[in-house]
C-alpha atoms as a PDB file:
ATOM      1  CA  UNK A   1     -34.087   0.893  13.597  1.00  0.00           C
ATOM      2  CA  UNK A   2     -35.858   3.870  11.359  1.00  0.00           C
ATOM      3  CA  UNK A   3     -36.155   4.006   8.068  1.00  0.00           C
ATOM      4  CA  UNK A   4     -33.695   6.917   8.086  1.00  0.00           C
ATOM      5  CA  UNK A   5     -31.158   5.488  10.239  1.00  0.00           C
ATOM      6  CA  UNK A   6     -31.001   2.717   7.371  1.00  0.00           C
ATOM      7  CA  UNK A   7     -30.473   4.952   4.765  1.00  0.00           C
ATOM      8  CA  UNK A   8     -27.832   7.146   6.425  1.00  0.00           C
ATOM      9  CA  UNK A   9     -25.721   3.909   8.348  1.00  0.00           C
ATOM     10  CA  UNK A  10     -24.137   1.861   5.355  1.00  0.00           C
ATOM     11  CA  UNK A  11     -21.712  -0.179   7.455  1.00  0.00           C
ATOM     12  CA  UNK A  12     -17.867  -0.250   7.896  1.00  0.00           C
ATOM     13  CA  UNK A  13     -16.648   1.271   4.387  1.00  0.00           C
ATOM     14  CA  UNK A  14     -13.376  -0.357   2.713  1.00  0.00           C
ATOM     15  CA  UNK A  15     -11.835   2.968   3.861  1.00  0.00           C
ATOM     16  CA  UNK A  16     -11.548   1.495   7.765  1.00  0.00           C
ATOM     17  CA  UNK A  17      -9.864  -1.578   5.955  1.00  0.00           C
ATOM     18  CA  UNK A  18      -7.122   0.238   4.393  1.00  0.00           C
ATOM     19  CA  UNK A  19      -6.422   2.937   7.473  1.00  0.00           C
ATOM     20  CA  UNK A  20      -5.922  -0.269   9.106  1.00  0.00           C
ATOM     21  CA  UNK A  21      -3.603  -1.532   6.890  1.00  0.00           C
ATOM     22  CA  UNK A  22      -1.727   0.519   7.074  1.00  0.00           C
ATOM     23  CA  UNK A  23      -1.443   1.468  10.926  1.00  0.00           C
ATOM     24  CA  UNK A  24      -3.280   4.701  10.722  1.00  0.00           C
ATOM     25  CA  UNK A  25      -5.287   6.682  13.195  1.00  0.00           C
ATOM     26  CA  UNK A  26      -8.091   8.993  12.658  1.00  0.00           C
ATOM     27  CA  UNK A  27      -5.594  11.604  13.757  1.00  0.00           C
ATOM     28  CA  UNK A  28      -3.507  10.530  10.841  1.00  0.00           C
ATOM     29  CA  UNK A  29      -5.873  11.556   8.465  1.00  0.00           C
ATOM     30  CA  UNK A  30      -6.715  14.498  10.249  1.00  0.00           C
ATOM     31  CA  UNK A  31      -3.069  16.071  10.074  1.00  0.00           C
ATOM     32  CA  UNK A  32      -2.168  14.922   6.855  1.00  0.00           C
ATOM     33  CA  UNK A  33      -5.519  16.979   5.715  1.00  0.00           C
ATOM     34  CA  UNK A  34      -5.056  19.765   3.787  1.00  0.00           C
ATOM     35  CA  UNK A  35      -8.458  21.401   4.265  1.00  0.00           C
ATOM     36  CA  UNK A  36     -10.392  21.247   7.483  1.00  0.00           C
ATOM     37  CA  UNK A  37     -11.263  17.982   8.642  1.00  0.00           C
ATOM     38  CA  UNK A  38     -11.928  16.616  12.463  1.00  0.00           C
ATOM     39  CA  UNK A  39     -11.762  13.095  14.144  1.00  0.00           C
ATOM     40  CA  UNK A  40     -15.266  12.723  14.222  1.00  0.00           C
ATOM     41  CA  UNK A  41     -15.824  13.204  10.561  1.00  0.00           C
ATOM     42  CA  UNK A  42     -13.049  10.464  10.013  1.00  0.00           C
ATOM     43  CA  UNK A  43     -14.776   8.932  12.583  1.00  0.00           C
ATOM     44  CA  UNK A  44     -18.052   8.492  10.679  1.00  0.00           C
ATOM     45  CA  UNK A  45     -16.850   7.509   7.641  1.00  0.00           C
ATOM     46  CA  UNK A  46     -14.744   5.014   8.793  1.00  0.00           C
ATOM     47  CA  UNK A  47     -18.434   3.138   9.987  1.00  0.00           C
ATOM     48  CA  UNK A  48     -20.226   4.572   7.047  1.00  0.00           C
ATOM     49  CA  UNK A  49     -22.115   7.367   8.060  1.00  0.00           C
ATOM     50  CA  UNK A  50     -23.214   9.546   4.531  1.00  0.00           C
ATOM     51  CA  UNK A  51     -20.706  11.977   4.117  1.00  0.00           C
ATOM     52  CA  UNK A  52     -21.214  14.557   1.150  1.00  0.00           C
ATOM     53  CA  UNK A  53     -19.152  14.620  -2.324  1.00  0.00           C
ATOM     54  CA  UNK A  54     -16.921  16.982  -0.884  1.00  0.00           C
ATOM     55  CA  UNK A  55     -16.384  15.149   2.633  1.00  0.00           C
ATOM     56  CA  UNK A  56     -15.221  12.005   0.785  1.00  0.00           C
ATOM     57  CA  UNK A  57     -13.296  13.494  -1.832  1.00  0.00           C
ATOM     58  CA  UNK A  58     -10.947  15.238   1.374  1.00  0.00           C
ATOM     59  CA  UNK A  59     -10.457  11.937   2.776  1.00  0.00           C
ATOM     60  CA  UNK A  60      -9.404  10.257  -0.243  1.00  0.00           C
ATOM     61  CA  UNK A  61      -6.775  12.979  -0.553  1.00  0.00           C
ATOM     62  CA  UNK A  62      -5.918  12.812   3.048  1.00  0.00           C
ATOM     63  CA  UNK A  63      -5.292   9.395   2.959  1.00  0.00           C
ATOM     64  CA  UNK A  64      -3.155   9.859   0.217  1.00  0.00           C
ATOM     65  CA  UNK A  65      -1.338  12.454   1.487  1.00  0.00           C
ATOM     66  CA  UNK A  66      -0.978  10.399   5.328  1.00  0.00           C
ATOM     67  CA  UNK A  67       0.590   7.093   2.991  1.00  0.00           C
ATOM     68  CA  UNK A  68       3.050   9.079   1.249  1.00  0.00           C
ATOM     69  CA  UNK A  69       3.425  11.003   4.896  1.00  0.00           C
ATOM     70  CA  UNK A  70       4.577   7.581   5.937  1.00  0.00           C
ATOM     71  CA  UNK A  71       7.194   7.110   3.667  1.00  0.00           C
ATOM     72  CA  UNK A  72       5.340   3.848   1.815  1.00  0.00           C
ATOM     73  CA  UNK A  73       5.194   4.618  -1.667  1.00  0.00           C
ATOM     74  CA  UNK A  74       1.150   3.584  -3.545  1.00  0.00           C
ATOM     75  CA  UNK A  75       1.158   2.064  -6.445  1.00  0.00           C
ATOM     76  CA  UNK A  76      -2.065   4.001  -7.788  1.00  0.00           C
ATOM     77  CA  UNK A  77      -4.050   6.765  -5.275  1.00  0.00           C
ATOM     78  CA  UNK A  78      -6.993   5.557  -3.856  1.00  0.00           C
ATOM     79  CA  UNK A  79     -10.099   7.276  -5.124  1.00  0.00           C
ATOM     80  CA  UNK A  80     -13.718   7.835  -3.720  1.00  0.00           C
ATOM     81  CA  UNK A  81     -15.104   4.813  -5.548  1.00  0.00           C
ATOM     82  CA  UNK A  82     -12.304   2.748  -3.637  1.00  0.00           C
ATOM     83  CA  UNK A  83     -13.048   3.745  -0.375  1.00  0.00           C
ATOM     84  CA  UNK A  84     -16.669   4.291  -0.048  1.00  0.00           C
ATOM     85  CA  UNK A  85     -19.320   1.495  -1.035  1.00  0.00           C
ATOM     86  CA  UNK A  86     -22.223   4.287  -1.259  1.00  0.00           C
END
């Protein structure tokens, strides 16, 4: 493995750990999204591929938004710093 591929792999993020908590798909994310977003951007940061400021900041929202989507109520919304560990 490169250098580079270190750098830009950081392993399964906390954010796989709650989707799966809560029996959600990538799709979930995807339609509960309120600015563009596709599976395979879920996709990588589910298995901690760098995604920018931006990137992360949509999912955070879209997982919030997919939760309340479900009808489950959050105690607090999950922010960047709780579901990335880069």
């Amino acid at each position: 493995m490169s250098q580079d591929e270190t750098e830009r792999n950081m392993g399964v993020q906390p954010l796989d750990g709650i989707m799966a908590g809560h029996e959600l798909g990538n799709h979930d994310l995807v339609a509960a999204s309120t600015e563009p977003m596709t599976h395979k951007a879920v996709q990588r940061a589910r298995k901690g591929r760098r995604l920018t400021k931006h990137m992360k900041q949509r999912m955070a929202d879209a997982l919030n938004r997919a939760v309340k989507l479900q009808g489950k109520e959050i105690e607090h919304a999950w922010g960047v710093k709780d579901l990335f560990t880069y």
